[in-house]
Protein backbone atom coordinates (compact mmCIF):
# COMPACT_ATOMS: atom_id res chain seq x y z
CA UNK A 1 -95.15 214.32 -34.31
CA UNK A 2 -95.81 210.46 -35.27
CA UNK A 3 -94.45 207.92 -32.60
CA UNK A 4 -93.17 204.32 -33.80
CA UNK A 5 -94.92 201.71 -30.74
CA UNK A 6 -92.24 199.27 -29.69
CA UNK A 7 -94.23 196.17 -28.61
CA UNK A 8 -94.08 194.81 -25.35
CA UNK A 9 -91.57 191.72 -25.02
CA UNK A 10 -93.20 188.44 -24.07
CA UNK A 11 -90.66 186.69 -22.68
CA UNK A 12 -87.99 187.42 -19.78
CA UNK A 13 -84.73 186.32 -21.82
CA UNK A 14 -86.14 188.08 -24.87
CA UNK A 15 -86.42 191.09 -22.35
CA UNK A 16 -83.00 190.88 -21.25
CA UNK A 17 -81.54 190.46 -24.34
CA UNK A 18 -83.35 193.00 -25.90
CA UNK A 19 -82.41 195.65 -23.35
CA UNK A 20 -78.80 195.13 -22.27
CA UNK A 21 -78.06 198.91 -21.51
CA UNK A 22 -80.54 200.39 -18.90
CA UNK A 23 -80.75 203.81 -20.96
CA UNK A 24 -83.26 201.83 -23.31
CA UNK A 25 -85.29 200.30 -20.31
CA UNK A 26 -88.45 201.78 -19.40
CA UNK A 27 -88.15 205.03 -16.73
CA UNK A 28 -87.96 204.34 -13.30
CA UNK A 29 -89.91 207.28 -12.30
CA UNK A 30 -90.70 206.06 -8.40
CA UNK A 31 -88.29 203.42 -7.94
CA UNK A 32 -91.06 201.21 -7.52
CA UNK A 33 -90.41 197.58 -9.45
CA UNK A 34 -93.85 197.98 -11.15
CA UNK A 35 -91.83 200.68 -13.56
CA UNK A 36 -89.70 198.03 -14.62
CA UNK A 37 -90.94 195.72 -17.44
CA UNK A 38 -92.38 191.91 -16.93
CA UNK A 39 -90.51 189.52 -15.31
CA UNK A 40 -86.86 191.99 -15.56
CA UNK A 41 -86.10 193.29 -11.70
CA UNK A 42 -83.62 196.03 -10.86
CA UNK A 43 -81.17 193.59 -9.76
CA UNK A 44 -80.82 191.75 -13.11
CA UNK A 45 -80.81 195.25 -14.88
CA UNK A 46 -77.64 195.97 -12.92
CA UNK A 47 -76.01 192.84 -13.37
CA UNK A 48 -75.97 193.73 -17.29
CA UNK A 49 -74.87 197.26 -17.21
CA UNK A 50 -71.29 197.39 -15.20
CA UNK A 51 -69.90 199.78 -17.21
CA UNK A 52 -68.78 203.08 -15.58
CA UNK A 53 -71.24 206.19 -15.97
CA UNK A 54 -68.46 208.92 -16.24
CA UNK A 55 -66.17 208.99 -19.68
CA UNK A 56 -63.13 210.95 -19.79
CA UNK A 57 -63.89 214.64 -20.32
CA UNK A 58 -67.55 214.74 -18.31
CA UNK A 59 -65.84 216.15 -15.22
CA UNK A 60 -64.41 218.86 -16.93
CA UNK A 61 -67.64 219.31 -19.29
CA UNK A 62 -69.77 219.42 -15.87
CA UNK A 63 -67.41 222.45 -14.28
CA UNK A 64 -67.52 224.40 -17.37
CA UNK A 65 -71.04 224.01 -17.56
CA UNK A 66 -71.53 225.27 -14.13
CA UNK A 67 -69.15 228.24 -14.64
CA UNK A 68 -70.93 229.54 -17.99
CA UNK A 69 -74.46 229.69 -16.75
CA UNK A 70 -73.12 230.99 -13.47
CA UNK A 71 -71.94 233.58 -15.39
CA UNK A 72 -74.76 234.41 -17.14
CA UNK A 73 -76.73 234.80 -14.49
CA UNK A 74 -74.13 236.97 -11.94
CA UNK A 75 -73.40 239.14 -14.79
CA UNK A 76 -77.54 239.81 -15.45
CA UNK A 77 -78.13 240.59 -12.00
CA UNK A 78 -74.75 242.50 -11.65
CA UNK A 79 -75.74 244.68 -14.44
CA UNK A 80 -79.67 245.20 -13.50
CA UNK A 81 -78.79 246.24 -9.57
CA UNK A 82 -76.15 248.48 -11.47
CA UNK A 83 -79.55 250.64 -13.21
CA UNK A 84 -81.72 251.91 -11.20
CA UNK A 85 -83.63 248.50 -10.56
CA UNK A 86 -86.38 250.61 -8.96
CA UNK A 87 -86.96 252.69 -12.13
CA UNK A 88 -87.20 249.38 -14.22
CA UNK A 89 -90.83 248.05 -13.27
CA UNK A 90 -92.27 245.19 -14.69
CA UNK A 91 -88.98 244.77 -16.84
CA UNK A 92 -86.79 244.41 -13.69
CA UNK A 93 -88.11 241.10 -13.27
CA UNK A 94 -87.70 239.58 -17.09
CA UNK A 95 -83.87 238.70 -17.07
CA UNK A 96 -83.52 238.39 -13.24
CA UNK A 97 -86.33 235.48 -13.53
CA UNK A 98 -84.95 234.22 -16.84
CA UNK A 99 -81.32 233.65 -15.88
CA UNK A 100 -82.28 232.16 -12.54
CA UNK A 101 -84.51 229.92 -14.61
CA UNK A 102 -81.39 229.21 -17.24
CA UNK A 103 -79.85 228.07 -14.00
CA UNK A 104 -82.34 226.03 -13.23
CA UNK A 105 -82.58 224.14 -16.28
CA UNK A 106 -79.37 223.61 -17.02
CA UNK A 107 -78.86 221.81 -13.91
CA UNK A 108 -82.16 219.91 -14.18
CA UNK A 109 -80.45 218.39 -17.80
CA UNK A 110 -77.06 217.91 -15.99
CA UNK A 111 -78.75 215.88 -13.43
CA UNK A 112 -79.84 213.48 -15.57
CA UNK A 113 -76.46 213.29 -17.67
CA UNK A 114 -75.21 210.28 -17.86
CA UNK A 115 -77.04 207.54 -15.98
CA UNK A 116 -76.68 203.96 -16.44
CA UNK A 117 -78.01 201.89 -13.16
CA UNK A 118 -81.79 202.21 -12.11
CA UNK A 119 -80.71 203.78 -8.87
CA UNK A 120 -78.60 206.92 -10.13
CA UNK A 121 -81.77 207.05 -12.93
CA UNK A 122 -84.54 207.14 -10.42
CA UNK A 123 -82.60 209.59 -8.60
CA UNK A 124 -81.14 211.93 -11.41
CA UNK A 125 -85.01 211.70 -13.06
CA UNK A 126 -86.47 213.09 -9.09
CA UNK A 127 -83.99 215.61 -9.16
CA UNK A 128 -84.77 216.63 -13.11
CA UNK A 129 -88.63 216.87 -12.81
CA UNK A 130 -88.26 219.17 -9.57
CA UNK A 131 -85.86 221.13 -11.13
CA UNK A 132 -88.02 221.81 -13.76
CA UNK A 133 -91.32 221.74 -12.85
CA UNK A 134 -91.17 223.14 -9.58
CA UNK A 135 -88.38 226.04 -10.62
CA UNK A 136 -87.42 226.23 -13.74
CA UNK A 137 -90.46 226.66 -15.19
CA UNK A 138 -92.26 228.84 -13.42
CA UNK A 139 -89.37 231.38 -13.36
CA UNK A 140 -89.54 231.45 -17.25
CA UNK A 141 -93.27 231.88 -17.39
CA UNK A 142 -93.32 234.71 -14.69
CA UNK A 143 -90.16 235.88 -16.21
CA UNK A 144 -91.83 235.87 -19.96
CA UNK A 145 -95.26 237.25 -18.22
CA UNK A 146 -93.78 240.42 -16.57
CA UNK A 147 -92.13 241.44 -19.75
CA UNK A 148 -95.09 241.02 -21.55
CA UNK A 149 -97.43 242.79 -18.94
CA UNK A 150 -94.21 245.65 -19.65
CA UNK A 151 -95.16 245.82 -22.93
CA UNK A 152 -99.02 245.86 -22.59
CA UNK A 153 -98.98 248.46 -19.99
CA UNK A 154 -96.43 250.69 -22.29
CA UNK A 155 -98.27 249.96 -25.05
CA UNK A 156 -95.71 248.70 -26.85
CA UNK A 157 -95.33 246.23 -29.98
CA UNK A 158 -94.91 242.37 -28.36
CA UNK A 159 -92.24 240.24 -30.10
CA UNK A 160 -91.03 242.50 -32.27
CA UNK A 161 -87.38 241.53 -32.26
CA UNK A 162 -86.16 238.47 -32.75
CA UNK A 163 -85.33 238.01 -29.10
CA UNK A 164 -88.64 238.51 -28.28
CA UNK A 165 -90.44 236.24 -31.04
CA UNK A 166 -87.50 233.64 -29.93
CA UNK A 167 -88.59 234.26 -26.35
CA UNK A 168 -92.36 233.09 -26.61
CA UNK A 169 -91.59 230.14 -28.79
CA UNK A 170 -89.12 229.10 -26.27
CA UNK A 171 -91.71 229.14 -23.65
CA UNK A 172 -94.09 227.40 -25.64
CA UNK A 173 -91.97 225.07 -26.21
CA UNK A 174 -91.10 224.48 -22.78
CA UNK A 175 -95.03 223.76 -22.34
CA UNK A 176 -94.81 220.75 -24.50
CA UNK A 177 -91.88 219.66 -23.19
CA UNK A 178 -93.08 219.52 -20.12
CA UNK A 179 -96.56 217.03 -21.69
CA UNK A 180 -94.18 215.04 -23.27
CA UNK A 181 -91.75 214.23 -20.43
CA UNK A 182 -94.54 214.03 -17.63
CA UNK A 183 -97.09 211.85 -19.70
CA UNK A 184 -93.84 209.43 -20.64
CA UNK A 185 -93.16 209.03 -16.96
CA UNK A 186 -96.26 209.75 -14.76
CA UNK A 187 -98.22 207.03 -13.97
CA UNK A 188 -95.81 204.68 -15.74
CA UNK A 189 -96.69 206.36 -18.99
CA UNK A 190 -99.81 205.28 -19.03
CA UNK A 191 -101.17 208.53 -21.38
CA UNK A 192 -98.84 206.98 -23.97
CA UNK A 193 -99.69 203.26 -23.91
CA UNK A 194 -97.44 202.57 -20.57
CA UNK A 195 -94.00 200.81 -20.22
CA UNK A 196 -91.84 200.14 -23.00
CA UNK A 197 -93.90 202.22 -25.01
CA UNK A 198 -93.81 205.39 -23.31
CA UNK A 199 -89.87 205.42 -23.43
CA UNK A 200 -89.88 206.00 -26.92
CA UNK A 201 -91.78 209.06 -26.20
CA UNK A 202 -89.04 209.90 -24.08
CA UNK A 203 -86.41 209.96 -26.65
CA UNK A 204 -88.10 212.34 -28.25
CA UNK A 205 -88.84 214.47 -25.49
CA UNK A 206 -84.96 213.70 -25.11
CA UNK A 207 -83.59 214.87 -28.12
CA UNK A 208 -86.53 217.73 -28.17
CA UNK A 209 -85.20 218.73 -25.02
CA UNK A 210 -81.40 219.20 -26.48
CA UNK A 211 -83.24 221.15 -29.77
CA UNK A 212 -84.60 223.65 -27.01
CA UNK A 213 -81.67 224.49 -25.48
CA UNK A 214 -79.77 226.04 -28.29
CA UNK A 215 -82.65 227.74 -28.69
CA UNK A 216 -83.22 229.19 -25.42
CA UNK A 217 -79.44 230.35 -25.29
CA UNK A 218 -79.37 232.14 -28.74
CA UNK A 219 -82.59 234.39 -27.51
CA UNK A 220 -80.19 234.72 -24.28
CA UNK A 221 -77.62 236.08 -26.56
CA UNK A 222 -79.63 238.36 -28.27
CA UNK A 223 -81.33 239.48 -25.09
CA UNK A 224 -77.91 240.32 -23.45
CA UNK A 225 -76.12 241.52 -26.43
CA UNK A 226 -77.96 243.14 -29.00
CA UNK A 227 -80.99 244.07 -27.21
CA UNK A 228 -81.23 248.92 -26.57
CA UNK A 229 -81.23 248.13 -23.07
CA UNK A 230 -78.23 245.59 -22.94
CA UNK A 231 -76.13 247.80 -24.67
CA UNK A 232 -77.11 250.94 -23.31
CA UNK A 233 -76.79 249.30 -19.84
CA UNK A 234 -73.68 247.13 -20.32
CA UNK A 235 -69.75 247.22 -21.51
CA UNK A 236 -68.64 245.65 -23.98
CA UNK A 237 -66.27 243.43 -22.35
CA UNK A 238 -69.48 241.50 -20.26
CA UNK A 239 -71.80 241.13 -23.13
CA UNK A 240 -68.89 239.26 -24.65
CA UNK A 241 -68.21 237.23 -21.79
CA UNK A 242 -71.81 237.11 -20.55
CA UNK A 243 -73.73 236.81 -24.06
CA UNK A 244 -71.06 235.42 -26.31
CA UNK A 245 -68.30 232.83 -24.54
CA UNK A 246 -70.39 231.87 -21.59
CA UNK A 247 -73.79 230.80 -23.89
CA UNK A 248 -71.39 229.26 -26.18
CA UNK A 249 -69.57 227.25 -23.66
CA UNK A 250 -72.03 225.94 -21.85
CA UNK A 251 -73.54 224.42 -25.11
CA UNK A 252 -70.31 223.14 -25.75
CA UNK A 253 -70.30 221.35 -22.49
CA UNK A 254 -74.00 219.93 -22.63
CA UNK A 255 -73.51 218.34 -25.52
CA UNK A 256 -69.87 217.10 -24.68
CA UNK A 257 -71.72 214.85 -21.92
CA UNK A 258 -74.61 213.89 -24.36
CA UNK A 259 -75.06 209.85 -24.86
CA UNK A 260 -76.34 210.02 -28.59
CA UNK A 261 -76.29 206.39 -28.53
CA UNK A 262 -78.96 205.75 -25.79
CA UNK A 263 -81.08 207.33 -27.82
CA UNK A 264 -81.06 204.53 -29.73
CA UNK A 265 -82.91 206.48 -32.94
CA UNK A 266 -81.03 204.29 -35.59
């Protein structure tokens, strides 16, 4: 994917004027003033960007967020301690890891939803990166790993179904997520030509990040619902709930709190 440079401002009041709303400065990955660009200090950024962070709806958004993957998750682990968990092997740990890492992620993108002051940015971006580098993703890749090492040790077929193909894209995926978020914000995105430069890497890794997540639900879905074990192993009634409302709700409310604007792609 091709990257547009935006060139570094040379003056302060261009700088200003150019970046009114803090969602188009450059990360504030350490709270360190060195993150901020030339001559533009975390006190002026503030001064032009007063307006309130919450809109009407985010609260609710937020709760019903928090309720679907909840769900998700308690309903996964409700049904696998229900089956003979001991009998499982290696499979036991695929959706137990996977919804705990759905958990995780989810709350490492609701973190970061909205901010508009360098302070609740620094802070929401600390809490996002340990989310989901330190949790998130290593629960999916031990989660996609043991059902894999399943397969190899059964000899079976490896992403056969559409769950499973959907599954090891979506971990891929997660991979270069993970480059392009890091090398926009580590070492004040230096990898990517530094500060303002590296935040348009960050849109993308953005808006690649809310791509991913439809994604990741819909092989959730199929997992839960469709999959022999999920309906030999489940009712009816909690695949709906479980697989069906709960996925589709908490899309719903991710999106409801997205800030397309900040973006800034047009």
């Amino acid at each position: 994917m091709a990257f547009a440079l935006l060139p570094v401002p040379t003056s302060t009041a261009a700088s200003v004027d150019k970046h009114q709303d803090v969602e188009y400065q450059p990360l504030i990955s350490n709270g360190d003033e060195a993150d901020v660009e030339e001559g533009v200090t975390k006190q002026e950024l503030v001064g032009h960007d007063t307006a309130p962070e919450c809109r009407k709806g985010d609260d609710i958004a937020l709760w019903m967020a928090i309720v679907s993957v909840g769900a998700i998750a308690v309903a996964t682990w409700i049904v696998m301690f229900s089956n003979e968990p001991l009998t499982r092997g290696w499979f036991f740990f695929h959706p137990t890891l996977e919804t705990l890492s759905i958990l995780a992620l989810s709350y490492g993108v609701l973190t970061l939803q909205p901010t508009r002051n360098p302070e609740t940015k620094a802070a929401g971006l600390t809490r996002h990166q340990v989310a989901i580098l330190f949790v998130a993703f290593p629960l999916i890749f031990l989660g996609t790993f043991t059902i894999w090492l399943n397969k190899t040790v059964h000899h079976s077929h490896h992403a056969r179904s559409w769950h499973g193909l959907f599954g090891y894209i979506t971990t891929g995926w997660m991979v270069v997520q993970i480059l392009l978020g890091g090398g926009s914000v580590w070492f004040n995105g230096r990898i990517f030509g530094g500060n303002p430069r590296a935040k348009l890497v960050w849109k993308y890794h953005r808006l690649s990040g809310y791509l991913l997540l439809p994604l990741l639900l819909l092989t959730t879905h199929l997992g839960g619902a469709w999959s022999h074990w999920g309906t030999q192993n489940s009712p009816l009634w909690i695949r709906i709930l479980a697989y069906y409302v709960a996925p589709a709700l908490l899309l719903v409310a991710v999106f409801v709190r997205v800030r397309p604007s900040k973006m800034k792609f047009f």
